[in-house]
Protein backbone atom coordinates (compact mmCIF):
# COMPACT_ATOMS: atom_id res chain seq x y z
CA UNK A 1 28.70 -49.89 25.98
CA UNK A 2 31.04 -49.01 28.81
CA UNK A 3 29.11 -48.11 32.33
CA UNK A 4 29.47 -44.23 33.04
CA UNK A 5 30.89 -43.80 36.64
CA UNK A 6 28.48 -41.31 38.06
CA UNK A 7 28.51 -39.58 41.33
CA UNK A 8 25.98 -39.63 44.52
CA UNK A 9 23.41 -37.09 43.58
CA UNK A 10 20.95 -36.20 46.45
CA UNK A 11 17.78 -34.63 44.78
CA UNK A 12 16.77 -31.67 47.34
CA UNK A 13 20.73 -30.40 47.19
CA UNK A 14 21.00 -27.32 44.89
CA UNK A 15 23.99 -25.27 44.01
CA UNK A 16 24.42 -22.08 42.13
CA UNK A 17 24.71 -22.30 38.27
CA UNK A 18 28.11 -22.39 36.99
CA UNK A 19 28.72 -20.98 33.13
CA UNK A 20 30.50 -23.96 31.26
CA UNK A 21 29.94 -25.90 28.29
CA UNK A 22 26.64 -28.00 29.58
CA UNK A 23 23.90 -25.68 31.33
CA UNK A 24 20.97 -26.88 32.28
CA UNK A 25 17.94 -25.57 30.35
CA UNK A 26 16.08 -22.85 32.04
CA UNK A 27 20.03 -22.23 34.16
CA UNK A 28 20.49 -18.10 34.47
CA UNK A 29 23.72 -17.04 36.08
CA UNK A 30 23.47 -16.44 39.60
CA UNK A 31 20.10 -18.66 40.13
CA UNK A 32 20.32 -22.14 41.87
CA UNK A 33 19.63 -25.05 40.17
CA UNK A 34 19.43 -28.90 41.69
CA UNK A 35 22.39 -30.92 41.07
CA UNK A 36 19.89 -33.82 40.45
CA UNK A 37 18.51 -32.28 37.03
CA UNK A 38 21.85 -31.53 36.05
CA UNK A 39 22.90 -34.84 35.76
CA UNK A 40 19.83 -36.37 34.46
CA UNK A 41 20.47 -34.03 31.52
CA UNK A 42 23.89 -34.97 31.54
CA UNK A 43 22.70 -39.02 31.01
CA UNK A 44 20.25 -38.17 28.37
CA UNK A 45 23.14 -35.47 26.38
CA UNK A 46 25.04 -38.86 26.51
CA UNK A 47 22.69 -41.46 25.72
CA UNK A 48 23.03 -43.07 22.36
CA UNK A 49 20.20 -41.89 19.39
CA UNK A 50 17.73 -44.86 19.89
CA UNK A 51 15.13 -43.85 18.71
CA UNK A 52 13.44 -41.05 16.06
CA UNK A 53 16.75 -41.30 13.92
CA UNK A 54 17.36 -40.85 10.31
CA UNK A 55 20.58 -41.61 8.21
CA UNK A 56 22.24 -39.22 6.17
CA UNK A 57 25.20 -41.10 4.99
CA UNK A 58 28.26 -43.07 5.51
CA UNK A 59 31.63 -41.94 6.80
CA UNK A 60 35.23 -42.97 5.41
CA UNK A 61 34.85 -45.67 7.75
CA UNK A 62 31.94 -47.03 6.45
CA UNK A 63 29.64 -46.70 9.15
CA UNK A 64 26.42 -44.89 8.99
CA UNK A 65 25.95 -41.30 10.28
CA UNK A 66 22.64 -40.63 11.96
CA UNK A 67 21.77 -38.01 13.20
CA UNK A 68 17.67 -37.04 15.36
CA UNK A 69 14.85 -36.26 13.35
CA UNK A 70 14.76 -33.22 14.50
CA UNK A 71 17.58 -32.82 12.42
CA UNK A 72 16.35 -34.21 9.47
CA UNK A 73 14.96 -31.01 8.41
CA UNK A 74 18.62 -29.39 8.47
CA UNK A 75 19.60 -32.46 6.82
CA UNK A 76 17.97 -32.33 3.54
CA UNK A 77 18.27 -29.08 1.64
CA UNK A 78 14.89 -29.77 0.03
CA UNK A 79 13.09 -29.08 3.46
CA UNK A 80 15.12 -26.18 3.72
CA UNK A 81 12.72 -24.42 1.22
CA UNK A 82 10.41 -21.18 2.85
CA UNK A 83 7.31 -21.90 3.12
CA UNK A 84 4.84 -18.93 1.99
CA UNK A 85 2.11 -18.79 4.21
CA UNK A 86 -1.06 -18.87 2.57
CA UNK A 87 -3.20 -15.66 3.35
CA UNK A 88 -6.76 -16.92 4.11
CA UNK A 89 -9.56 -14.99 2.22
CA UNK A 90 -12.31 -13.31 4.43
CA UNK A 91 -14.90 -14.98 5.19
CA UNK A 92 -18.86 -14.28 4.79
CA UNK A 93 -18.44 -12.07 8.22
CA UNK A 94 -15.58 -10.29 6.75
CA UNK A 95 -17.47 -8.93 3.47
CA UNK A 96 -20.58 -8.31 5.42
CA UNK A 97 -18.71 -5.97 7.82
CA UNK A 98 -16.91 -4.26 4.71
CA UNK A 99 -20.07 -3.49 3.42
CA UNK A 100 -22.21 -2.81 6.31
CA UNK A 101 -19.86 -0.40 8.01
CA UNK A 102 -19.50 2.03 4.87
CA UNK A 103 -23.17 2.12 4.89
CA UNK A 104 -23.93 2.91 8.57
CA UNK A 105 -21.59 5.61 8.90
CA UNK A 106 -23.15 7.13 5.49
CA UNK A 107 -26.77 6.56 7.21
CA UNK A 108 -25.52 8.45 10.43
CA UNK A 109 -23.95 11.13 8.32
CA UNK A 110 -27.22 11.90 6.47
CA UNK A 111 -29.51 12.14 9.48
CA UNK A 112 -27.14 14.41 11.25
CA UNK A 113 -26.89 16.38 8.06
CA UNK A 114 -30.88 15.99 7.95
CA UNK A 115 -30.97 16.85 11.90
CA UNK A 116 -28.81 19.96 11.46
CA UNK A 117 -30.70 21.17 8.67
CA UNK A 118 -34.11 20.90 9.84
CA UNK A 119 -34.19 21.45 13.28
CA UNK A 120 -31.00 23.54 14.13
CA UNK A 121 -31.66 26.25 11.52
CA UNK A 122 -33.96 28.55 10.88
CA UNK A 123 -36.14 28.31 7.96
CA UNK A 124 -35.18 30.97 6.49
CA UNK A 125 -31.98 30.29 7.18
CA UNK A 126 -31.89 26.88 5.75
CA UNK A 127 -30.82 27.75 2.61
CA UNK A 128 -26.71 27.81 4.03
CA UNK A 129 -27.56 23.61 4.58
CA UNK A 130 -30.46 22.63 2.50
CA UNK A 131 -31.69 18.52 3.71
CA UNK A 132 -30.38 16.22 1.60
CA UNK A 133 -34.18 15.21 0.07
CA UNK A 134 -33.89 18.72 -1.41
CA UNK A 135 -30.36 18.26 -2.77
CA UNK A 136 -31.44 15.09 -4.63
CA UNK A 137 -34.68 16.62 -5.62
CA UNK A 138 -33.31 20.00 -7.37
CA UNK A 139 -29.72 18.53 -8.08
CA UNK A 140 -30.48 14.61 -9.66
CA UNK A 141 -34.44 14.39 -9.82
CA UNK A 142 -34.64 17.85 -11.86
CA UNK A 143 -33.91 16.72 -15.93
CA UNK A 144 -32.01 19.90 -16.85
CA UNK A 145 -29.99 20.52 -13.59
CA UNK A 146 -29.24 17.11 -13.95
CA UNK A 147 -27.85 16.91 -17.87
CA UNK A 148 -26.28 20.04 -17.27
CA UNK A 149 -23.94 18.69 -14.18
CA UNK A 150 -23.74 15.31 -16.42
CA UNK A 151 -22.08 17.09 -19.01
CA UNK A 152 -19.69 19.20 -16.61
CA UNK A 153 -19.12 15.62 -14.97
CA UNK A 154 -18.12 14.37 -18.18
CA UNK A 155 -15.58 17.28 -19.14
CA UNK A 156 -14.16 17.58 -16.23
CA UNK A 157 -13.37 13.10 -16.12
CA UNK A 158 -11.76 13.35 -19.84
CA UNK A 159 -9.41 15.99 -18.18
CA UNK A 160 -8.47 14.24 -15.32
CA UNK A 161 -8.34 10.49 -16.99
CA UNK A 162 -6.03 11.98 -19.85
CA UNK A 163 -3.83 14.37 -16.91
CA UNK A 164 -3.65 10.91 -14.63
CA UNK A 165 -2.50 8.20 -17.71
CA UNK A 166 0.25 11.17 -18.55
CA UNK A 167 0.93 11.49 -14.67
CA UNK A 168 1.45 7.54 -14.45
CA UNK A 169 3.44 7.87 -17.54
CA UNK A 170 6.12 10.34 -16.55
CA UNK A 171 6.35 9.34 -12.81
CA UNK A 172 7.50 6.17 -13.57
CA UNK A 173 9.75 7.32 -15.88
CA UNK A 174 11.06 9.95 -13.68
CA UNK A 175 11.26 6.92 -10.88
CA UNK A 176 13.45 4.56 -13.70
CA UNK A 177 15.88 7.22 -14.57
CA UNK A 178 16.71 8.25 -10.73
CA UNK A 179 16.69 4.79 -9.45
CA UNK A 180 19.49 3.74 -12.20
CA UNK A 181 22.05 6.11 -10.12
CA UNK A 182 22.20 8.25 -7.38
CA UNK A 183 23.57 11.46 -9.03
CA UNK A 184 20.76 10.99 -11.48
CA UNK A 185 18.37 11.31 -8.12
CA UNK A 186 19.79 13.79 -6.52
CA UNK A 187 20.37 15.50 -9.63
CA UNK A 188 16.63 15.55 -10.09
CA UNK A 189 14.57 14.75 -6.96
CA UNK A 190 14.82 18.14 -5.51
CA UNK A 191 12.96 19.55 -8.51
CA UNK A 192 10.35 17.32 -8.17
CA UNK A 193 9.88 18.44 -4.72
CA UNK A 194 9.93 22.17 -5.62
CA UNK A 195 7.38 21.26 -8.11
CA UNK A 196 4.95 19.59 -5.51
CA UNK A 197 5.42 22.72 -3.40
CA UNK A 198 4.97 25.70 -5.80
CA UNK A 199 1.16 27.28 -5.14
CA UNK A 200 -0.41 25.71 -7.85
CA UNK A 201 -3.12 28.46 -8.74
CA UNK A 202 -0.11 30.86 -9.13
CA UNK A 203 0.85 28.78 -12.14
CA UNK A 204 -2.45 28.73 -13.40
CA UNK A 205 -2.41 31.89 -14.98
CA UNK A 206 0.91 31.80 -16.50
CA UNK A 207 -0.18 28.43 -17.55
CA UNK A 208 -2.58 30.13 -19.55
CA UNK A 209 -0.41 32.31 -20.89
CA UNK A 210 1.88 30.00 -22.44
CA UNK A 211 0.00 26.83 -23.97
CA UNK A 212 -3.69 28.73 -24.10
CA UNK A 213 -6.95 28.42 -21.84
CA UNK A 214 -8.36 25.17 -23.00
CA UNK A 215 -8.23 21.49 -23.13
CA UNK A 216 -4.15 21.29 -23.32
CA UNK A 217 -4.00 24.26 -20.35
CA UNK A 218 -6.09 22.17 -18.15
CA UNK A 219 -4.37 18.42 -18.57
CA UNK A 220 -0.69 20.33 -17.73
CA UNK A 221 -2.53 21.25 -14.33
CA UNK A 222 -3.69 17.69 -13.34
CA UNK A 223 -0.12 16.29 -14.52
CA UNK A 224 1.53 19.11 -11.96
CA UNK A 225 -1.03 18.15 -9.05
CA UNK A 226 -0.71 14.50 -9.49
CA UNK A 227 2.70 13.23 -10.49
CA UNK A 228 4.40 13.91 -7.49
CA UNK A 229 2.90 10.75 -5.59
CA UNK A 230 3.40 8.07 -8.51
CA UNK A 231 7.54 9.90 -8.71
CA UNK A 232 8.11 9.24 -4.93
CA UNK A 233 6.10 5.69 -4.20
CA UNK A 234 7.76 3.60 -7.43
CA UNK A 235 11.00 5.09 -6.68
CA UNK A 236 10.55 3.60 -3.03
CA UNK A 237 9.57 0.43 -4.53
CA UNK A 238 12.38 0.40 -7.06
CA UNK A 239 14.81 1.21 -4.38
CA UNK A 240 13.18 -1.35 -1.74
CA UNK A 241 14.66 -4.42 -3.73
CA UNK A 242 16.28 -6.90 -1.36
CA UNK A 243 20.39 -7.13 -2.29
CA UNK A 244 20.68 -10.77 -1.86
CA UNK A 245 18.35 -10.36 -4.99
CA UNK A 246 20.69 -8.39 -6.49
CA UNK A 247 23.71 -9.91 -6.06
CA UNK A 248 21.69 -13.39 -7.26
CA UNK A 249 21.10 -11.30 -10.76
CA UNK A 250 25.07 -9.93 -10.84
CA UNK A 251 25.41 -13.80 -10.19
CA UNK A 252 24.13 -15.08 -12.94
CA UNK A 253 25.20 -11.94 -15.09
CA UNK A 254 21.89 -10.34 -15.86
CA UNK A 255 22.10 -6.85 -17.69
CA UNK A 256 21.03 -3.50 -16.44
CA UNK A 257 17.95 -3.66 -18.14
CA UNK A 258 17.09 -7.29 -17.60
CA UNK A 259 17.63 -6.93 -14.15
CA UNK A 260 14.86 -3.46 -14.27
CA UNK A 261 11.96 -5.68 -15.59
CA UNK A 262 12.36 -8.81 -14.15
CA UNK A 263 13.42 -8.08 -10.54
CA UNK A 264 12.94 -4.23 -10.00
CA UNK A 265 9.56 -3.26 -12.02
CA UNK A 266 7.75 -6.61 -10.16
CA UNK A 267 9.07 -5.30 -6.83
CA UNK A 268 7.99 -1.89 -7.38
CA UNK A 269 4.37 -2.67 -8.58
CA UNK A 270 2.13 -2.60 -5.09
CA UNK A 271 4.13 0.61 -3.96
CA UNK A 272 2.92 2.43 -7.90
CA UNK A 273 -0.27 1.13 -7.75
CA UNK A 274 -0.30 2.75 -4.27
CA UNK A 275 0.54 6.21 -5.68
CA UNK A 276 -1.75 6.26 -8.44
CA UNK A 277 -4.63 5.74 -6.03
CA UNK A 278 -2.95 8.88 -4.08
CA UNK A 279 -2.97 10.05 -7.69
CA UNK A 280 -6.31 9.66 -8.57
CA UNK A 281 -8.20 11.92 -5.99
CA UNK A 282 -5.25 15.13 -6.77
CA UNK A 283 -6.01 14.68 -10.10
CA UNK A 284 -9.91 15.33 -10.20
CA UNK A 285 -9.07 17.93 -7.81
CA UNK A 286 -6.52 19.50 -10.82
CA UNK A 287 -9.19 19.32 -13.30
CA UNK A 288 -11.02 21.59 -11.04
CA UNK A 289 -8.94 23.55 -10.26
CA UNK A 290 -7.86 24.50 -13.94
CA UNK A 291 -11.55 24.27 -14.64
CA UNK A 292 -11.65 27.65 -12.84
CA UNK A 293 -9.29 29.31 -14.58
CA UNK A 294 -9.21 28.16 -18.30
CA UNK A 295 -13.19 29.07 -19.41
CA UNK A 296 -13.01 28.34 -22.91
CA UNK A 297 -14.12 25.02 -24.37
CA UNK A 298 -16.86 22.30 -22.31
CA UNK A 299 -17.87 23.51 -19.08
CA UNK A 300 -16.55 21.33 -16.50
CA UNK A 301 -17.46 20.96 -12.53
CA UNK A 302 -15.63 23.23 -11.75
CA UNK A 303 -17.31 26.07 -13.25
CA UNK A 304 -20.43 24.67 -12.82
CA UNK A 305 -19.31 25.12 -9.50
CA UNK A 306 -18.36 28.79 -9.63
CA UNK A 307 -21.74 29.63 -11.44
CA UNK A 308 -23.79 27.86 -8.31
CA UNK A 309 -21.95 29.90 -6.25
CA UNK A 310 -22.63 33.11 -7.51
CA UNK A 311 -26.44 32.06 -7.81
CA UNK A 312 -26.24 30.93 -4.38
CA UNK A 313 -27.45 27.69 -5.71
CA UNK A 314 -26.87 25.54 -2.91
CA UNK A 315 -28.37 22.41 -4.02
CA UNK A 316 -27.04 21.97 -7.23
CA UNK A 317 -23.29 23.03 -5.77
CA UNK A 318 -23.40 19.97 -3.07
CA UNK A 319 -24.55 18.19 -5.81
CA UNK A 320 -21.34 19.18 -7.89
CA UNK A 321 -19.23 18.59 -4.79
CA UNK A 322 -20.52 14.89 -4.37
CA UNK A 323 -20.52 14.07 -8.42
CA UNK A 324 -16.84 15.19 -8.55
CA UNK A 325 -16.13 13.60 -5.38
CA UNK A 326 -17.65 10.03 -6.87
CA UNK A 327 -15.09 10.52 -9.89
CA UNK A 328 -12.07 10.33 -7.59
CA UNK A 329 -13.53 7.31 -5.34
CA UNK A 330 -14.34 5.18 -8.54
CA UNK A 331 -10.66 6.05 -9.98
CA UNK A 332 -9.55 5.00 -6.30
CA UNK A 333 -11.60 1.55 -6.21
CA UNK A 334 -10.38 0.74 -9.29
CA UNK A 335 -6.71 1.28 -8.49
CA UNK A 336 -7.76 -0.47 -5.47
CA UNK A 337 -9.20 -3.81 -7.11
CA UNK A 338 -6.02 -3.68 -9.06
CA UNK A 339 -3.63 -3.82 -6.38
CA UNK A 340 -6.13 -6.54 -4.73
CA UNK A 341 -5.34 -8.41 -8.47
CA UNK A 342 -1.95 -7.90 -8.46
CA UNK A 343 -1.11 -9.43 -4.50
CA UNK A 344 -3.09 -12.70 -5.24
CA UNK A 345 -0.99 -13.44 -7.97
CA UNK A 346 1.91 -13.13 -6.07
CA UNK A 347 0.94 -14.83 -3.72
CA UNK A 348 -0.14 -17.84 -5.90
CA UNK A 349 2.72 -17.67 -8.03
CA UNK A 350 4.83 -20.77 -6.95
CA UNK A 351 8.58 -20.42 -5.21
């Protein structure tokens, strides 16, 4: 190889950087840089690939084209792949915290219910707060309070199981029809919205009027209160579909509906799951809600509830309140474990 010509460098002599082709690295405009590192960075730019080198091919000419192995990567397509990172699952501190923090704040809330019950009101006052001893002594200890909120339990789950399965039902739907055109959406969003924002015990009534006061009456309720959610969360995940994805289906010429359940539905399945466990509490809260209103068949919670009140039974009536309250956190841990299910097989499934 030919010697380069190269001109008397002194190493303390700096001059300012000048924009060009070759810049030193770390070279800003206007900042000073020393001529010596410029051409030491020149000499290695121009150095032939000794070393760490990897052949792709041969030119026309028959020689061999190598190029670094740093470039070896951009090289071969297969490296090109993405790599998914792999999400590591909590460890034996993680779980402990998840289940030791739940429990602490539930201690601390019972003692300063316990605290504000005993020793901030008056005895015979106490009745407004009773301690929560006396709530699990007259509400769950007591063998007829406790069959008799049981069976309102009971009544009042059927009604908001069967109004949440029809919710789930019809949102999605709702969310497949809008999502296959726009005029179809804005054709028949806006409803949707006027139907999450009409006073719901207003309806009641005329509810009652038209389809009767019992088991029927009451699921239309919880399907009014809760489909709202599962409408506007798949739609978002139907519509959240990357369009590379897209045009890779138009690509290989998949149909309208192909192209719904095997790119769209997947896609959409953590933001559903994620309404139905917004769902799940509005429709427990529905069943009681109608439970108030339509009186005729099983007692539910919620007139159990409206009976305690007139009695001034406190104790059984915070005992309603946290019975109906476990419905809607088991129908949310359960929606919960299923969106758990659902990300750890995509994440295992293989790209």
């Amino acid at each position: 190889m030919a010697t380069r010509a190269r001109a008397a460098v002194h190493p303390g002599v700096r001059r300012p950087c000048q924009p060009g082709l070759h810049r030193p690295a770390g070279c800003l405009r206007g900042h000073l840089v020393n001529e010596a590192d410029v051409a030491n960075e020149a000499d290695e730019a121009n150095e032939p690939v000794t070393n760490g080198t990897v052949t792709t091919g041969t030119a026309e000419n028959g020689t061999a084209v190598v190029v670094p192995a740093r470039d070896a990567r951009a090289a071969d397509p297969a490296a090109l792949r993405p790599v998914r990172p792999t999400r590591r699952p909590p460890g034996r501190s993680g779980r402990l915290v998840r289940l030791v923090a739940p429990l602490a704040t539930l201690a601390v809330v019972l003692f300063g219910w316990w605290y504000g019950s005993v020793r901030i009101l008056d005895p015979d006052r106490r009745f407004l707060l009773p301690p929560p001893q006396d709530v699990a002594r007259v509400g769950l200890l007591d063998g007829d309070n406790r069959a008799e909120l049981l069976g309102g339990l009971w009544s009042t789950s059927k009604v908001a199981l069967v109004g949440l399965a029809l919710s789930i039902v019809i949102g999605v739907l709702f969310a497949i029809v809008m999502s296959q055109a726009r005029w179809v959406e804005h054709s028949l969003y806006p409803y949707a919205v006027v139907l999450q924002t009409i006073p719901i015990l207003a309806v009641v009534p005329l509810l009652g009027f038209w389809f009767g006061f019992e088991f029927r009456s009451r699921v239309i309720v919880c399907v009014l209160v809760a489909v709202f959610p599962i409408i506007t969360n798949t739609l978002f995940g139907l519509r959240s579909v990357e369009p590379d994805l897209h045009d890779l289906f138009s690509l290989y010429g998949a149909g309208r509906v192909r192209r719904l359940v095997r790119l769209e539905l997947p896609a959409a399945l953590p933001a559903a799951i994620t309404g139905c466990k917004i769902s799940a509490g509005l429709a427990v809260i529905g069943s009681i809600i109608a439970d108030f209103f339509f009186r005729q068949g099983d007692p539910g919670i919620g007139r159990l509830i409206d009976i305690y009140r007139q009695r001034v039974a406190t104790e059984q009536l915070l005992t309603a309140l946290f019975l109906s309250s476990l419905v809607g956190l088991v129908l949310f841990w359960g929606f919960e474990a299923l969106g758990g299910f659902v990300q750890r097989r995509r994440s295992s499934r293989p790209h």
